[in-house]
Protein backbone atom coordinates (compact mmCIF):
# COMPACT_ATOMS: atom_id res chain seq x y z
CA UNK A 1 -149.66 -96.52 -59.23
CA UNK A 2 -149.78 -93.09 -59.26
CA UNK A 3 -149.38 -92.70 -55.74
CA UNK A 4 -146.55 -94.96 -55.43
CA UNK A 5 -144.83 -92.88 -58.21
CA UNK A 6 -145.30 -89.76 -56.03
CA UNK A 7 -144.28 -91.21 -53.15
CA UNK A 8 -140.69 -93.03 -54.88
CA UNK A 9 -139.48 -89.92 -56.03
CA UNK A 10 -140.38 -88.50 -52.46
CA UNK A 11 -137.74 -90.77 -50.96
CA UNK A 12 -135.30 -90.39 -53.70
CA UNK A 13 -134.78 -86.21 -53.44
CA UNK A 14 -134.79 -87.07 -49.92
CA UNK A 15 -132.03 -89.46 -50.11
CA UNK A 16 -129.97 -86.79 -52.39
CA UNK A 17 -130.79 -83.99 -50.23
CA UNK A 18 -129.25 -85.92 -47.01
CA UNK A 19 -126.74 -88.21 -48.50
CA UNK A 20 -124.18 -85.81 -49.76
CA UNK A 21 -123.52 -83.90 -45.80
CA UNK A 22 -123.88 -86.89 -43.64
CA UNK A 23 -120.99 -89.43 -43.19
CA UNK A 24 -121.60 -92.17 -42.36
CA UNK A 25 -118.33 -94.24 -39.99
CA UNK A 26 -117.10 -96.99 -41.83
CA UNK A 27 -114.98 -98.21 -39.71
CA UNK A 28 -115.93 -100.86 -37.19
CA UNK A 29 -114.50 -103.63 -34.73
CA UNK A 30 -115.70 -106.98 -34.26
CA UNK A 31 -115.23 -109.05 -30.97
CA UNK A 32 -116.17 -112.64 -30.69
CA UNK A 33 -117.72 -113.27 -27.39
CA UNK A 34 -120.40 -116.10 -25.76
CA UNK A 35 -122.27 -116.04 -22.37
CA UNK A 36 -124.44 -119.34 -20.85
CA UNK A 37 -127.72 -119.57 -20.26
CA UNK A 38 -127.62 -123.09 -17.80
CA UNK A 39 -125.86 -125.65 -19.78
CA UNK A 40 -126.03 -123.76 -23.58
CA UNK A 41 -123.49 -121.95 -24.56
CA UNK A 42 -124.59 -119.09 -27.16
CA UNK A 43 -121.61 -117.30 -29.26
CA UNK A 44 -122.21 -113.71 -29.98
CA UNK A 45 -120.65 -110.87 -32.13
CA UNK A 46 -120.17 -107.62 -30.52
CA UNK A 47 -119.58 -104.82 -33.19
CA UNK A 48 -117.94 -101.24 -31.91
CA UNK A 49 -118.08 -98.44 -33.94
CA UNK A 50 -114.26 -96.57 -34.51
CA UNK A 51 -115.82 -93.49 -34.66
CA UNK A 52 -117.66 -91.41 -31.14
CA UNK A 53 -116.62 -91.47 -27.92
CA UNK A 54 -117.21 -94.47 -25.76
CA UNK A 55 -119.77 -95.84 -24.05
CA UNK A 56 -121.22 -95.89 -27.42
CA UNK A 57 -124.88 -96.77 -27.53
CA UNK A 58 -125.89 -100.25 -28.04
CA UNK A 59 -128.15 -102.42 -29.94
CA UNK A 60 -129.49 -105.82 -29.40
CA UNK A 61 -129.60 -107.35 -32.82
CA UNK A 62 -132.43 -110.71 -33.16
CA UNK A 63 -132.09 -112.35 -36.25
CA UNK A 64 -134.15 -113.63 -38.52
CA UNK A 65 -135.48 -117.21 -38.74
CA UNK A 66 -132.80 -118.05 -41.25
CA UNK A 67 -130.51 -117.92 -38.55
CA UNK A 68 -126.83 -116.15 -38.58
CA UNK A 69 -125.30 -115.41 -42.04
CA UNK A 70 -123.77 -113.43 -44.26
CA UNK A 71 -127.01 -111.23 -44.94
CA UNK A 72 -126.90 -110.61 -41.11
CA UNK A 73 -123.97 -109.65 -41.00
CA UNK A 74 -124.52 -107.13 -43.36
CA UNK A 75 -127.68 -106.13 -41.42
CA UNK A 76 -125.79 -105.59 -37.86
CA UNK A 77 -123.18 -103.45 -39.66
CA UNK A 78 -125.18 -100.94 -41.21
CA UNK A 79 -126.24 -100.00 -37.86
CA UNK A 80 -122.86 -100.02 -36.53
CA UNK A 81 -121.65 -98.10 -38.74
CA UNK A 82 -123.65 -95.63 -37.82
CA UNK A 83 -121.63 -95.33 -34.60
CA UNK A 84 -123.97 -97.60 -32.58
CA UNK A 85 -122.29 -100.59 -30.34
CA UNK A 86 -124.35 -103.82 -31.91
CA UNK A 87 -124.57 -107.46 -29.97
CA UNK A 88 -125.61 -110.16 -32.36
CA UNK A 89 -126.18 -113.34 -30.73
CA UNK A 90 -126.32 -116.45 -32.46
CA UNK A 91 -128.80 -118.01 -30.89
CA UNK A 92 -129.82 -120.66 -33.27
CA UNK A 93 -126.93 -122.67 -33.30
CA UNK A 94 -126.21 -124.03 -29.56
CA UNK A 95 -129.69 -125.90 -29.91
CA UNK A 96 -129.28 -127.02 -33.30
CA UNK A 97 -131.77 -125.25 -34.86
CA UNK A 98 -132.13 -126.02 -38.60
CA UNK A 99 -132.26 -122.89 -40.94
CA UNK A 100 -136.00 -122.01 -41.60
CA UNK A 101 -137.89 -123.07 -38.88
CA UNK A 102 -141.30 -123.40 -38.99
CA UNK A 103 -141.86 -123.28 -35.07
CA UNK A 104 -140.60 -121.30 -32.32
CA UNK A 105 -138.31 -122.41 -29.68
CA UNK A 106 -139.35 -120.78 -26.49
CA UNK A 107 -136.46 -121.76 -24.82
CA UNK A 108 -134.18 -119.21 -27.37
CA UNK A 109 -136.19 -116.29 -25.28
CA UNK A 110 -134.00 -116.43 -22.56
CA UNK A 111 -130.74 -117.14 -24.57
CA UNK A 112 -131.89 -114.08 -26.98
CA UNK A 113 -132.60 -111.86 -23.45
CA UNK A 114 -129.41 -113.03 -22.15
CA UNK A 115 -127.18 -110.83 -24.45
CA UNK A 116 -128.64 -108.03 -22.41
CA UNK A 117 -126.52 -109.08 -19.40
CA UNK A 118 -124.12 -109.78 -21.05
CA UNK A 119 -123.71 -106.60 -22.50
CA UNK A 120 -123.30 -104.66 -18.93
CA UNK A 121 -120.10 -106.42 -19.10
CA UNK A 122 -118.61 -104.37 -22.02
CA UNK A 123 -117.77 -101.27 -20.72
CA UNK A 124 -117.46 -99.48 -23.98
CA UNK A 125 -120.87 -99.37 -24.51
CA UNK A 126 -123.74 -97.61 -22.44
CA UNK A 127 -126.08 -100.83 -21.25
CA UNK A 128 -128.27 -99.43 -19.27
CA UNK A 129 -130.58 -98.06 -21.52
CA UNK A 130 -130.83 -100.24 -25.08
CA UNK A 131 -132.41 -100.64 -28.21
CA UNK A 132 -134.13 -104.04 -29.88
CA UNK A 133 -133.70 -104.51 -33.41
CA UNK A 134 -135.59 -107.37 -34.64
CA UNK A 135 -135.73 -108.45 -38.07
CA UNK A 136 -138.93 -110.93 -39.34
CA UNK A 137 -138.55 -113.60 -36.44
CA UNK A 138 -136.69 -112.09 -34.62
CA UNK A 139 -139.19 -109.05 -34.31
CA UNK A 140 -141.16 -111.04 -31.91
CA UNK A 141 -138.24 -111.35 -29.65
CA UNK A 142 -138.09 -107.59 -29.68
CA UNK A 143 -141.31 -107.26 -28.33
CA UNK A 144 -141.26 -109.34 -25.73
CA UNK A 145 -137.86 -108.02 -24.78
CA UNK A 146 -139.54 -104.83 -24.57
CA UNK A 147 -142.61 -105.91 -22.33
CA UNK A 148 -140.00 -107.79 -20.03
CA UNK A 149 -136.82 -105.85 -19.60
CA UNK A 150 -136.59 -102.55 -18.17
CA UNK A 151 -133.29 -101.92 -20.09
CA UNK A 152 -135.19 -101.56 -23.06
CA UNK A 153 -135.56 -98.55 -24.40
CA UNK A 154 -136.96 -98.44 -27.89
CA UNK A 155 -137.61 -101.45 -30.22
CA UNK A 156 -137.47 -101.67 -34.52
CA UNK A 157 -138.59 -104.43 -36.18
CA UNK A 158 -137.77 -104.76 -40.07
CA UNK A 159 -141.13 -106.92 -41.51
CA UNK A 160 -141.30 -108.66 -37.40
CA UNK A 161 -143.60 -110.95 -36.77
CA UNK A 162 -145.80 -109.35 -34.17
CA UNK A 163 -147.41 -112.90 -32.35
CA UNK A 164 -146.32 -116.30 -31.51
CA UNK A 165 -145.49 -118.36 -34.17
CA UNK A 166 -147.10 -121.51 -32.33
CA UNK A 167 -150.12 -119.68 -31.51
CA UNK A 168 -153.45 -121.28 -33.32
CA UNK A 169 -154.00 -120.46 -36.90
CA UNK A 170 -157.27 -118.05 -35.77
CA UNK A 171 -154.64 -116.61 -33.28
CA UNK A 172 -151.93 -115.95 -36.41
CA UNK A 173 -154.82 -114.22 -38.79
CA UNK A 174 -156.79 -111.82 -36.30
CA UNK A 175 -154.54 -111.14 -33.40
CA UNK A 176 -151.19 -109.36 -32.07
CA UNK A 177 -149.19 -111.18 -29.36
CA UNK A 178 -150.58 -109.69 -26.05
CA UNK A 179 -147.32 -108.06 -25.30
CA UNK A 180 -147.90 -105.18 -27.27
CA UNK A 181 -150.11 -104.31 -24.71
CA UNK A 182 -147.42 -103.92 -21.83
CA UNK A 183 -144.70 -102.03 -24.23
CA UNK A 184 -144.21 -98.17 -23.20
CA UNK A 185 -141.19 -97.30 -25.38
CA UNK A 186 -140.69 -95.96 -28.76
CA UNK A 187 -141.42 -98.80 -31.48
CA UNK A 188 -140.77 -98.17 -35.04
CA UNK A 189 -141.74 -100.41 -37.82
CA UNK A 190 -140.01 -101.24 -40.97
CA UNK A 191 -141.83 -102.97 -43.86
CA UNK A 192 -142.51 -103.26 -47.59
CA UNK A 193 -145.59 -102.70 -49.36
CA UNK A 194 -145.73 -105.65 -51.21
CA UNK A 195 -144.70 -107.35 -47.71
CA UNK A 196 -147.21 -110.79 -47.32
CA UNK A 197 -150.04 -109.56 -46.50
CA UNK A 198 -150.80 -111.34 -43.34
CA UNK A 199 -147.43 -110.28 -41.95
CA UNK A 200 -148.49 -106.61 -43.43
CA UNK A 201 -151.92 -107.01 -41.22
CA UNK A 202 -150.21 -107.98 -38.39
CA UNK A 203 -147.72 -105.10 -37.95
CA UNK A 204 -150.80 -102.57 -38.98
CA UNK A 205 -152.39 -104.09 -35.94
CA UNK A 206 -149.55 -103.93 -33.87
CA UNK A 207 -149.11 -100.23 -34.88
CA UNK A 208 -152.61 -99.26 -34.36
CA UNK A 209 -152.69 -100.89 -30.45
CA UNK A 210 -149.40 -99.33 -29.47
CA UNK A 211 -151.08 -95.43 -31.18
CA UNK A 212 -153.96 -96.15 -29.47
CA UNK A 213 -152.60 -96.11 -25.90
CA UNK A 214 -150.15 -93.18 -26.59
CA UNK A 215 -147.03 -95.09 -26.85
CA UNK A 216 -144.65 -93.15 -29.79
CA UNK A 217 -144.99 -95.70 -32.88
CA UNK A 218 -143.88 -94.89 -36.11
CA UNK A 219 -144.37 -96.84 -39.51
CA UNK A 220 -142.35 -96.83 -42.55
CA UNK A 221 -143.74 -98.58 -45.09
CA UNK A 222 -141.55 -98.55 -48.51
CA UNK A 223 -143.64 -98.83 -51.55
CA UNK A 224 -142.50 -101.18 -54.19
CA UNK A 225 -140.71 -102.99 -51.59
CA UNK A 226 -140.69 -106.30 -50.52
CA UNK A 227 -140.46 -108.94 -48.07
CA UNK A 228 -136.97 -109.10 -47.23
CA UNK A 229 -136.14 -106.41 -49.44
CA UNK A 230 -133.01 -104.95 -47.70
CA UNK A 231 -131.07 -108.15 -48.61
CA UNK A 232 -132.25 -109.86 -51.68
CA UNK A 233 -130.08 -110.43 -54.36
CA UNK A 234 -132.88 -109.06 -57.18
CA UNK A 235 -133.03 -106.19 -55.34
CA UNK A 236 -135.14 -103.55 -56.86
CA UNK A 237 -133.76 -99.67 -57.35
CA UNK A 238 -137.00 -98.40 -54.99
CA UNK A 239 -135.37 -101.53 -52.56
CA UNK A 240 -131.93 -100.66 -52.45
CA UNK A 241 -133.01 -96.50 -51.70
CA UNK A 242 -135.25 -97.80 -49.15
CA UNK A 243 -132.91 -100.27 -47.71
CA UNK A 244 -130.70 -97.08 -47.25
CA UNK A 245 -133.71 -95.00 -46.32
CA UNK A 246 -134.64 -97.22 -43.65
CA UNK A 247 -131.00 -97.62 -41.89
CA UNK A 248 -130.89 -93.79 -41.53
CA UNK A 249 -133.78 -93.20 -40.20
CA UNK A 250 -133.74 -96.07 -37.69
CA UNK A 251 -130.34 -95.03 -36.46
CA UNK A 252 -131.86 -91.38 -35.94
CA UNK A 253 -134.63 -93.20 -33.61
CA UNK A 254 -131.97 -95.19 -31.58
CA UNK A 255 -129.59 -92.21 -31.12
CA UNK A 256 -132.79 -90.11 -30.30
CA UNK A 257 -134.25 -92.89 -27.59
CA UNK A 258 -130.94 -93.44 -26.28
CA UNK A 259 -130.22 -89.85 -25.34
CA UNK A 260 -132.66 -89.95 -23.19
């Protein structure tokens, strides 16, 4: 406990030292748009930052396996407003998906990946070179985005599952999805402490295969945090600075990849 202690107030004077001299753009725009992958239709949200000079850099956003809402929302815009371009596909919905879903629906790869294409398209935003943002679920659409797509970039998953949710249960417990071993671009990785632990395990290994071959990882793991802790309502103090924490210093690692 001591540790933890030591490491809250850490990220606290941090947050004070950096909060007060950085703005932060507020205001953003919000386009409805959809693209078809065969016969499905998926509807998709492109958010533009006011502020910077366009072709703004852009974002894939992958939700969660509670599919599009309100907490989503939220997620996409604090990285907008950080003056990143954001395209947030619903990609649930056009196969009727039910909230929660206990399996995964390998046909929503291709309707997730789509969004890339559909972002060269826009031309206020720079689509050449991208950035995954994956939260739980959707953090193993991020990798394999990243293993398949040259476009990408860099890749952060908030708490991402890191291997098929319809592999075995021996698969689920003591491996990584084999993708990891064919990503070559920045990867950062956003979790709680208290996190599930088998989810915890799995990102650890994740992180471990990606430092072992070289590949620029980073891990920020938020004591006294957990799962889901940048959008639940009994949101801890240590949550909510970490929830802010953890936007900045994701946006940092986009901006950074992107200017490449």
């Amino acid at each position: 406990m001591l540790i933890i202690s030591v490491r809250l107030r850490l990220i606290v004077m941090l947050l004070l030292a950096t909060s007060a001299g950085q703005a932060v753009a507020a205001d953003i725009s919000v386009r409805n748009l959809s693209y078809r992958n065969g016969d499905v239709e998926v509807d998709a949200k492109l958010y533009l930052p006011a502020a910077g000079k366009a072709p703004h850099p852009a974002v894939l956003y992958v939700h969660a396996r509670r599919g599009w809402d309100a907490e989503a929302d939220g997620q996409v815009r604090r990285i907008a407003s950080r003056g990143i371009a954001v395209i947030a596909p619903d990609y649930h919905s056009p196969r009727f998906i039910d909230r929660w879903p206990i399996a995964h629906d390998p046909a929503t790869e291709k309707d997730v990946e789509l969004a890339i294409d559909a972002l060269k398209k826009i031309p206020d935003v720079r689509s050449d070179r991208i950035c995954v943002v994956g939260f739980s679920r959707g953090g193993y659409h991020a990798i394999l985005l990243a293993a398949r797509r040259a476009e990408v970039a860099c890749v952060v998953t908030y708490y991402g599952h890191m291997v098929n949710p319809n592999a075995p249960e021996p698969v689920q417990v003591y491996r990584y999805a084999p993708e990891i071993e064919k990503i070559n671009v920045p990867v950062m990785f956003v979790v709680g402490e208290e996190e599930q632990e088998l989810r915890r395990t799995g990102i650890r290994r994740a992180y471990y295969a990606l430092l072992k071959r070289g590949v620029p990882v980073e891990m920020l793991m938020y004591p006294h945090a957990r799962r889901a802790f940048d959008f639940r309502q009994d949101q801890r103090d240590e949550e909510k600075l970490a929830t802010e924490d953890a936007a900045r210093r994701a946006a940092a690692f986009i901006k950074q990849a992107l200017s490449r």
